[in-house]
PDB file of N, CA and C in Angstrom:
ATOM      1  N   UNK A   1      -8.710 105.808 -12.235  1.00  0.00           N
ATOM      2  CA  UNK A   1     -10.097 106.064 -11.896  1.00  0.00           C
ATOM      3  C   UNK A   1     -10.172 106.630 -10.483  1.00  0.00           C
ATOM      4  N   UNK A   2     -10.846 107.576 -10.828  1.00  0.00           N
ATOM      5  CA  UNK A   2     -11.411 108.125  -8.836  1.00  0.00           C
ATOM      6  C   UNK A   2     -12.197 107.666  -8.351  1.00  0.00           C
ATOM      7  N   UNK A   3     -11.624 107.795  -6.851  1.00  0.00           N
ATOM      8  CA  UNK A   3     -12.916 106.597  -6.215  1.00  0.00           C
ATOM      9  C   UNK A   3     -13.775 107.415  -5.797  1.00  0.00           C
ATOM     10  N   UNK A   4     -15.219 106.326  -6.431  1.00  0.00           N
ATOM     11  CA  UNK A   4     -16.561 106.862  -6.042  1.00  0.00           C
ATOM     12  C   UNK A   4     -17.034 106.176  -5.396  1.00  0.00           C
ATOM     13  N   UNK A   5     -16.467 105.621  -3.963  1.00  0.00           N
ATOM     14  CA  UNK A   5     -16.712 104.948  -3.134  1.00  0.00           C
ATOM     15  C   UNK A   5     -17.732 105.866  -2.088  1.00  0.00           C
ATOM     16  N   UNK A   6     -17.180 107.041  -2.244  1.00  0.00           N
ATOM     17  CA  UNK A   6     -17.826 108.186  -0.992  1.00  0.00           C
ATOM     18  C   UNK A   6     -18.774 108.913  -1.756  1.00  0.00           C
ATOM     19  N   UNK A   7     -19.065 108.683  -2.645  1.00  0.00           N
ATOM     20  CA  UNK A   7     -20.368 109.516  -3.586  1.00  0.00           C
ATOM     21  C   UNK A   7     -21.486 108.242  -3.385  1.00  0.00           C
ATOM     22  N   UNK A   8     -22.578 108.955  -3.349  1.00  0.00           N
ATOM     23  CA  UNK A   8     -23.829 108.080  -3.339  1.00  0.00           C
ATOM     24  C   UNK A   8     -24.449 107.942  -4.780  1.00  0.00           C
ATOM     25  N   UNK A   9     -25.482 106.847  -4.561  1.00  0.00           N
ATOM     26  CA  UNK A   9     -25.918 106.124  -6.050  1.00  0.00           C
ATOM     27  C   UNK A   9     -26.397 107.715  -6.486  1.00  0.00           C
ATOM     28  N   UNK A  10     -27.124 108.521  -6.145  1.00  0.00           N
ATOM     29  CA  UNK A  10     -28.066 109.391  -6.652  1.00  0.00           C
ATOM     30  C   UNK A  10     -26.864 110.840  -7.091  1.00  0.00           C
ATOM     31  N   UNK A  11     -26.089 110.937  -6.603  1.00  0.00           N
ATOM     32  CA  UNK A  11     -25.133 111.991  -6.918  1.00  0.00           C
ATOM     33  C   UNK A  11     -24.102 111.565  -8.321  1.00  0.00           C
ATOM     34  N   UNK A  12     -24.514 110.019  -8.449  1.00  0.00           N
ATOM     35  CA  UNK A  12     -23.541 109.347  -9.308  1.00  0.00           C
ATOM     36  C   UNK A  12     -24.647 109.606 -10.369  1.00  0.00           C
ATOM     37  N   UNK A  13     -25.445 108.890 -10.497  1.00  0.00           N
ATOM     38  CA  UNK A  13     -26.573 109.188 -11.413  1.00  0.00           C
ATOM     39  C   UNK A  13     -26.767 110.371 -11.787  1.00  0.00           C
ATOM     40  N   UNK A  14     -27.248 111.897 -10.891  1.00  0.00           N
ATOM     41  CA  UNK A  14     -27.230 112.804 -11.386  1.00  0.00           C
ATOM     42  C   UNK A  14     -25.827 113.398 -12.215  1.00  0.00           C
ATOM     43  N   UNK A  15     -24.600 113.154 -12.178  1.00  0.00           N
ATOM     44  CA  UNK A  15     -23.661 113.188 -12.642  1.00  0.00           C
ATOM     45  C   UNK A  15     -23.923 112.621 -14.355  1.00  0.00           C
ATOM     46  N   UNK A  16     -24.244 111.407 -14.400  1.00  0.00           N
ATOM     47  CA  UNK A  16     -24.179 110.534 -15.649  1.00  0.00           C
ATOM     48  C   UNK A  16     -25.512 111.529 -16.765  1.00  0.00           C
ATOM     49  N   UNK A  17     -26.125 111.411 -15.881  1.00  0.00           N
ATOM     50  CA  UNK A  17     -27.547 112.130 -16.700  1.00  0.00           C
ATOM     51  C   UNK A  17     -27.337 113.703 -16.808  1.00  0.00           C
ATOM     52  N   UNK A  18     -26.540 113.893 -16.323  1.00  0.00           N
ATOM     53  CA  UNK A  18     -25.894 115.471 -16.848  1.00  0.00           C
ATOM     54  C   UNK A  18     -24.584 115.538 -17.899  1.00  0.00           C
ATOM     55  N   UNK A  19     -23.710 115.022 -17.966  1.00  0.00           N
ATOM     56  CA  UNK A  19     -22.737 114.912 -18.555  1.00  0.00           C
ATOM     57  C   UNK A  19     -22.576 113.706 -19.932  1.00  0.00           C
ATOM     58  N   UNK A  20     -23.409 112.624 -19.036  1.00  0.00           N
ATOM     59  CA  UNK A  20     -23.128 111.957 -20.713  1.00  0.00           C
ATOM     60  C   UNK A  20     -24.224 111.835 -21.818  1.00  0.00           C
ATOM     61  N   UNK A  21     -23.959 111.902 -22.835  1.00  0.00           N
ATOM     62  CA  UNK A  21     -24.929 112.168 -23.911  1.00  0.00           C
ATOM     63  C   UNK A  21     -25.245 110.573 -24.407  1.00  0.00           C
ATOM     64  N   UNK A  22     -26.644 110.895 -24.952  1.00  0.00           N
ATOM     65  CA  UNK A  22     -27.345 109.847 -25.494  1.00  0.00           C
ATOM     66  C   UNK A  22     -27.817 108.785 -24.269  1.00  0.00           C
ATOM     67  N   UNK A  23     -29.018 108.584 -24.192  1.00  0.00           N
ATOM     68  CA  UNK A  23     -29.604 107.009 -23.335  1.00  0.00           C
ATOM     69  C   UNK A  23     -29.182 105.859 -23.401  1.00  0.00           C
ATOM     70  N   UNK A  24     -28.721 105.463 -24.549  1.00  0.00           N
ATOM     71  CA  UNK A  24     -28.318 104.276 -24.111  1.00  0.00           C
ATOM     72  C   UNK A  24     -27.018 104.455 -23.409  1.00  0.00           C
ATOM     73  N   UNK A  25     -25.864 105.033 -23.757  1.00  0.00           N
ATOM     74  CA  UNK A  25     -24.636 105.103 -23.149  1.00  0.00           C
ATOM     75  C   UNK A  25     -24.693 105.578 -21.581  1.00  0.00           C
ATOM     76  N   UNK A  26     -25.808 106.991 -21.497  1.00  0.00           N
ATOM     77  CA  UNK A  26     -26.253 106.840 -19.841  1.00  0.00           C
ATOM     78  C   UNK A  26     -26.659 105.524 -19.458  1.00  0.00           C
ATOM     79  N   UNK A  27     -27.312 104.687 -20.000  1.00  0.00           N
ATOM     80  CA  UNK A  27     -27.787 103.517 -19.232  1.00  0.00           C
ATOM     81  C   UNK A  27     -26.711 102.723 -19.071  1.00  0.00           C
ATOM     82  N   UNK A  28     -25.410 102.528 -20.255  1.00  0.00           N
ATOM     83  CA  UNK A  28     -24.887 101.603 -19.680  1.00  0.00           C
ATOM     84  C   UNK A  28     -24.016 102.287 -18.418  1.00  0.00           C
ATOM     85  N   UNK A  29     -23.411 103.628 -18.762  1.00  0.00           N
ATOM     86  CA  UNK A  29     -23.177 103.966 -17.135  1.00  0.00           C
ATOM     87  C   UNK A  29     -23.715 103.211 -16.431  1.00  0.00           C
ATOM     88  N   UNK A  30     -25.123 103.958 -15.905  1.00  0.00           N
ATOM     89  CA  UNK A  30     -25.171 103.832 -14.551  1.00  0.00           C
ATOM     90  C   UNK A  30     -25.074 102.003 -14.486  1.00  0.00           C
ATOM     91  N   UNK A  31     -25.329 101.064 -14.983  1.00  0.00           N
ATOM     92  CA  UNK A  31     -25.128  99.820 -14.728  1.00  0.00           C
ATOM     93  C   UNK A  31     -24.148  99.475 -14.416  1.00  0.00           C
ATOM     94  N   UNK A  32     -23.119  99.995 -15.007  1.00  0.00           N
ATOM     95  CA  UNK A  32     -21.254  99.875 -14.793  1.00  0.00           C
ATOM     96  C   UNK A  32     -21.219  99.895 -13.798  1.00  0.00           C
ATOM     97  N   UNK A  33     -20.979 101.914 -13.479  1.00  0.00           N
ATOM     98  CA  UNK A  33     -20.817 102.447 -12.185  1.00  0.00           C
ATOM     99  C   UNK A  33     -21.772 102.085 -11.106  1.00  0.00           C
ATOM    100  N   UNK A  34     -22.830 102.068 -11.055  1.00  0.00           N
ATOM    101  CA  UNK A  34     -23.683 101.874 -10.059  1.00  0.00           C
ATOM    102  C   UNK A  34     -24.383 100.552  -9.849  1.00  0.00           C
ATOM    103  N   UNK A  35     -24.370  99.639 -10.952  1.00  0.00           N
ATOM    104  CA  UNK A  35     -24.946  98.416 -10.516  1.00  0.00           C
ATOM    105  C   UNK A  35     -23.834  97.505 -10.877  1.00  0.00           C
ATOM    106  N   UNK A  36     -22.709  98.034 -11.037  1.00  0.00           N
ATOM    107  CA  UNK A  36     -21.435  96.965 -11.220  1.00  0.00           C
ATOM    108  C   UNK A  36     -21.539  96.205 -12.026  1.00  0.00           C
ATOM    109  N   UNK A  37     -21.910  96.218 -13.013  1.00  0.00           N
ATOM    110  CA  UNK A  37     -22.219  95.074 -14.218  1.00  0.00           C
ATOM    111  C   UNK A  37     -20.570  95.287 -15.105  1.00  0.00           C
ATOM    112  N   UNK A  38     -19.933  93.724 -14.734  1.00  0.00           N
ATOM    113  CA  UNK A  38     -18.977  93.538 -15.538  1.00  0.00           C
ATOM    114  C   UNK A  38     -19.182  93.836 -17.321  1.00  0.00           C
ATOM    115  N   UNK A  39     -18.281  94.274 -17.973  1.00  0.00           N
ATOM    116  CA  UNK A  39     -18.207  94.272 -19.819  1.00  0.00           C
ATOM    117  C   UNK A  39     -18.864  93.642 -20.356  1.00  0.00           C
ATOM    118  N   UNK A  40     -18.821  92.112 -20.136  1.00  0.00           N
ATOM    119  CA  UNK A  40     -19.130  90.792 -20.592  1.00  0.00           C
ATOM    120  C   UNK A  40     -20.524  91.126 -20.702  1.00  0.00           C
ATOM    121  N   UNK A  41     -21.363  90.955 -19.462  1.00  0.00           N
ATOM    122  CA  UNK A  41     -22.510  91.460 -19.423  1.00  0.00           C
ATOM    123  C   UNK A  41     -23.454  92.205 -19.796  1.00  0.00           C
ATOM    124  N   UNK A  42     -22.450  93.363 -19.844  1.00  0.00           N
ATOM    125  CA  UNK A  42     -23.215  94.842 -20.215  1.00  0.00           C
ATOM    126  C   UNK A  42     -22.976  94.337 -21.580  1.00  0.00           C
ATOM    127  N   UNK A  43     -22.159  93.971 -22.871  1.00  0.00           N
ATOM    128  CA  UNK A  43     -22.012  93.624 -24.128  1.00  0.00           C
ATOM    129  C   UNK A  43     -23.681  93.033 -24.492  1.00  0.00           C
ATOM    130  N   UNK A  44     -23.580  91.679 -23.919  1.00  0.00           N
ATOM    131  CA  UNK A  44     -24.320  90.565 -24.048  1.00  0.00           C
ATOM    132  C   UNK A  44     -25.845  91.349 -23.618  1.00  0.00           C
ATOM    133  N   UNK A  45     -26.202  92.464 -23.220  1.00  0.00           N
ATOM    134  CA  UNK A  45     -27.505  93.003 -22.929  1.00  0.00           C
ATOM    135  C   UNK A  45     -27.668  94.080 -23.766  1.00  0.00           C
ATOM    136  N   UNK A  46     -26.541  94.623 -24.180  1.00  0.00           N
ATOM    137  CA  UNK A  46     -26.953  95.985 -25.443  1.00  0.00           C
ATOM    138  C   UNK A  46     -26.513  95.321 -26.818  1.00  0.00           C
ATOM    139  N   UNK A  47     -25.909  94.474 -26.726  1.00  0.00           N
ATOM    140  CA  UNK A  47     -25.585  93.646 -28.040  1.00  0.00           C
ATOM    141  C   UNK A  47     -24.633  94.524 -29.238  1.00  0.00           C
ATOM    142  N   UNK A  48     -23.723  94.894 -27.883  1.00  0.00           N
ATOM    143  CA  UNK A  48     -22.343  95.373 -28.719  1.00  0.00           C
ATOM    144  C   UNK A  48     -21.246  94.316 -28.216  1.00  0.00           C
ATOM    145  N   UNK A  49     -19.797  94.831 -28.539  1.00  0.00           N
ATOM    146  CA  UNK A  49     -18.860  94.078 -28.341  1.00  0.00           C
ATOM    147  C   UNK A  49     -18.253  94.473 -26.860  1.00  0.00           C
ATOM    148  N   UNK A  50     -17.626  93.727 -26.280  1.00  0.00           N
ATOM    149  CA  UNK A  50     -17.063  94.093 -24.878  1.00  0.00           C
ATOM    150  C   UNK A  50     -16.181  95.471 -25.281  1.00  0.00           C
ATOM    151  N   UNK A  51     -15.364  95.497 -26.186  1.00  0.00           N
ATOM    152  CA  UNK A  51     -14.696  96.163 -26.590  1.00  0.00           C
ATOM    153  C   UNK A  51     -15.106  97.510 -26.565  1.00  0.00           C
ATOM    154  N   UNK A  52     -16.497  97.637 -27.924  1.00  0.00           N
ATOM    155  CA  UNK A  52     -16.948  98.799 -27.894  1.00  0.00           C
ATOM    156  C   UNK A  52     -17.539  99.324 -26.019  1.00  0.00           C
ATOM    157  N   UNK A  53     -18.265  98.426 -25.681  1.00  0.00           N
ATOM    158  CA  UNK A  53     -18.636  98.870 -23.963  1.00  0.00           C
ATOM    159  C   UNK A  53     -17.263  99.331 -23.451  1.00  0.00           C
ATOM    160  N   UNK A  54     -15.819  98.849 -23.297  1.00  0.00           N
ATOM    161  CA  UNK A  54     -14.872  99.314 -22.558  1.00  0.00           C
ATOM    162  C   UNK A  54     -14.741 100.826 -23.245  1.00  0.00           C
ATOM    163  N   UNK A  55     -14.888 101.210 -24.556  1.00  0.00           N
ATOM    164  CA  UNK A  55     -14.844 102.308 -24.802  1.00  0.00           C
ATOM    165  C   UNK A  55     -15.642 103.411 -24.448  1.00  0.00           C
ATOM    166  N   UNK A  56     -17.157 103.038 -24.840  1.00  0.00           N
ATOM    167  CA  UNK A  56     -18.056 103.852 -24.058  1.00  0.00           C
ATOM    168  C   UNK A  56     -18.088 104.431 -22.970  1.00  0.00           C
ATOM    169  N   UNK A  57     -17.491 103.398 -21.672  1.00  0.00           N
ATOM    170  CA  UNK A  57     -17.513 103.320 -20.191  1.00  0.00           C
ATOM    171  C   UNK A  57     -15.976 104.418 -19.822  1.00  0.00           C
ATOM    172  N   UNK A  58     -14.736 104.115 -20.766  1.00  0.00           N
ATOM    173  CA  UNK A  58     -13.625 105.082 -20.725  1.00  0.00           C
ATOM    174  C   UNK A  58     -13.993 106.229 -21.092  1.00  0.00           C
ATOM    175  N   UNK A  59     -14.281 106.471 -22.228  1.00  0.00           N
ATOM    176  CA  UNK A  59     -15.089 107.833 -22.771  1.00  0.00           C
ATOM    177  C   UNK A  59     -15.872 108.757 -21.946  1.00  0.00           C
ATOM    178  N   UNK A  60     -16.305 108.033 -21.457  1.00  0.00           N
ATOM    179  CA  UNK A  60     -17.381 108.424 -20.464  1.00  0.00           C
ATOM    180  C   UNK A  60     -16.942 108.872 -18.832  1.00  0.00           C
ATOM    181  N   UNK A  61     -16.531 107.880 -18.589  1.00  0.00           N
ATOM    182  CA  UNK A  61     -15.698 108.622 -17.320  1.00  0.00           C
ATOM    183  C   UNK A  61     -14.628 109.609 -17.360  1.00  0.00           C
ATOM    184  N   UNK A  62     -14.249 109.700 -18.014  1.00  0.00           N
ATOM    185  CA  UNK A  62     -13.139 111.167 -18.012  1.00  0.00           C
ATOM    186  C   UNK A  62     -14.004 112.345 -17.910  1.00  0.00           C
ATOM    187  N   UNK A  63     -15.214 112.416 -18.687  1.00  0.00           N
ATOM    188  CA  UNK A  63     -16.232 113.139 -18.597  1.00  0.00           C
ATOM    189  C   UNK A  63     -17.416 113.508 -17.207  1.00  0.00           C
ATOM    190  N   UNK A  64     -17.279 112.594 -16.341  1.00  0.00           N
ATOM    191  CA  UNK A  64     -17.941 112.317 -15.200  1.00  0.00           C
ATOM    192  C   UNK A  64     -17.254 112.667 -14.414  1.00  0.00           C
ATOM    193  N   UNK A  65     -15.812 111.906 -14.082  1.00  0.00           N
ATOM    194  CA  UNK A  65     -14.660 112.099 -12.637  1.00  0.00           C
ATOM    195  C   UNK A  65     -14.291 113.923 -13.208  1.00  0.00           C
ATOM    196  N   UNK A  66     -14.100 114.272 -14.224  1.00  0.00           N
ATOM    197  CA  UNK A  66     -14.026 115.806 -14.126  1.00  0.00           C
ATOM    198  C   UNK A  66     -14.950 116.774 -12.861  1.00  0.00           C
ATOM    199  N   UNK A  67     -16.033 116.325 -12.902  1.00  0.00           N
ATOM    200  CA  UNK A  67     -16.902 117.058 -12.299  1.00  0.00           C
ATOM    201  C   UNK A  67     -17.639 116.030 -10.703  1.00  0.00           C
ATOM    202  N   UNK A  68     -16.380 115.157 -10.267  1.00  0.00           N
ATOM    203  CA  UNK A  68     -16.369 114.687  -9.107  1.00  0.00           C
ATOM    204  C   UNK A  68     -16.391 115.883  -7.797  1.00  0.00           C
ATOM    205  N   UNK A  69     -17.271 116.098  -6.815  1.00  0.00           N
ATOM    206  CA  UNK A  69     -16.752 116.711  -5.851  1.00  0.00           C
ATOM    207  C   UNK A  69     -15.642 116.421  -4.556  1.00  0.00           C
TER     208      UNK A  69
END
């Protein structure tokens, strides 16, 4: 993973809302990435499996850190 330690919340966000498809999977982004919400969590609030969330969240970032500046 690349660190998005030096990117700000709003450059991270505009990133997610450009690149990843569908709302709910943007939402759980930005909660991941930007509000740090462990698997467990994010599962237990969209009422999937941790599993499927670790996939979403992998899926998803390869798609995002591509277009890191």
């Amino acid at each position: 993973m690349k660190d998005i330690e030096n990117i700000s919340n709003s450059e991270l966000s505009n990133l997610i809302d450009e690149w990843v498809k569908g709302e709910r999977d943007r939402t759980i982004m930005k909660r991941r990435l930007i509000d740090c919400v462990c698997f467990e969590p994010l599962a237990e609030e969209f009422q999937l499996s941790a599993r499927h969330i670790r996939k979403i969240v992998c899926k998803n970032e390869e798609k995002i850190f591509k277009h890191l500046p």
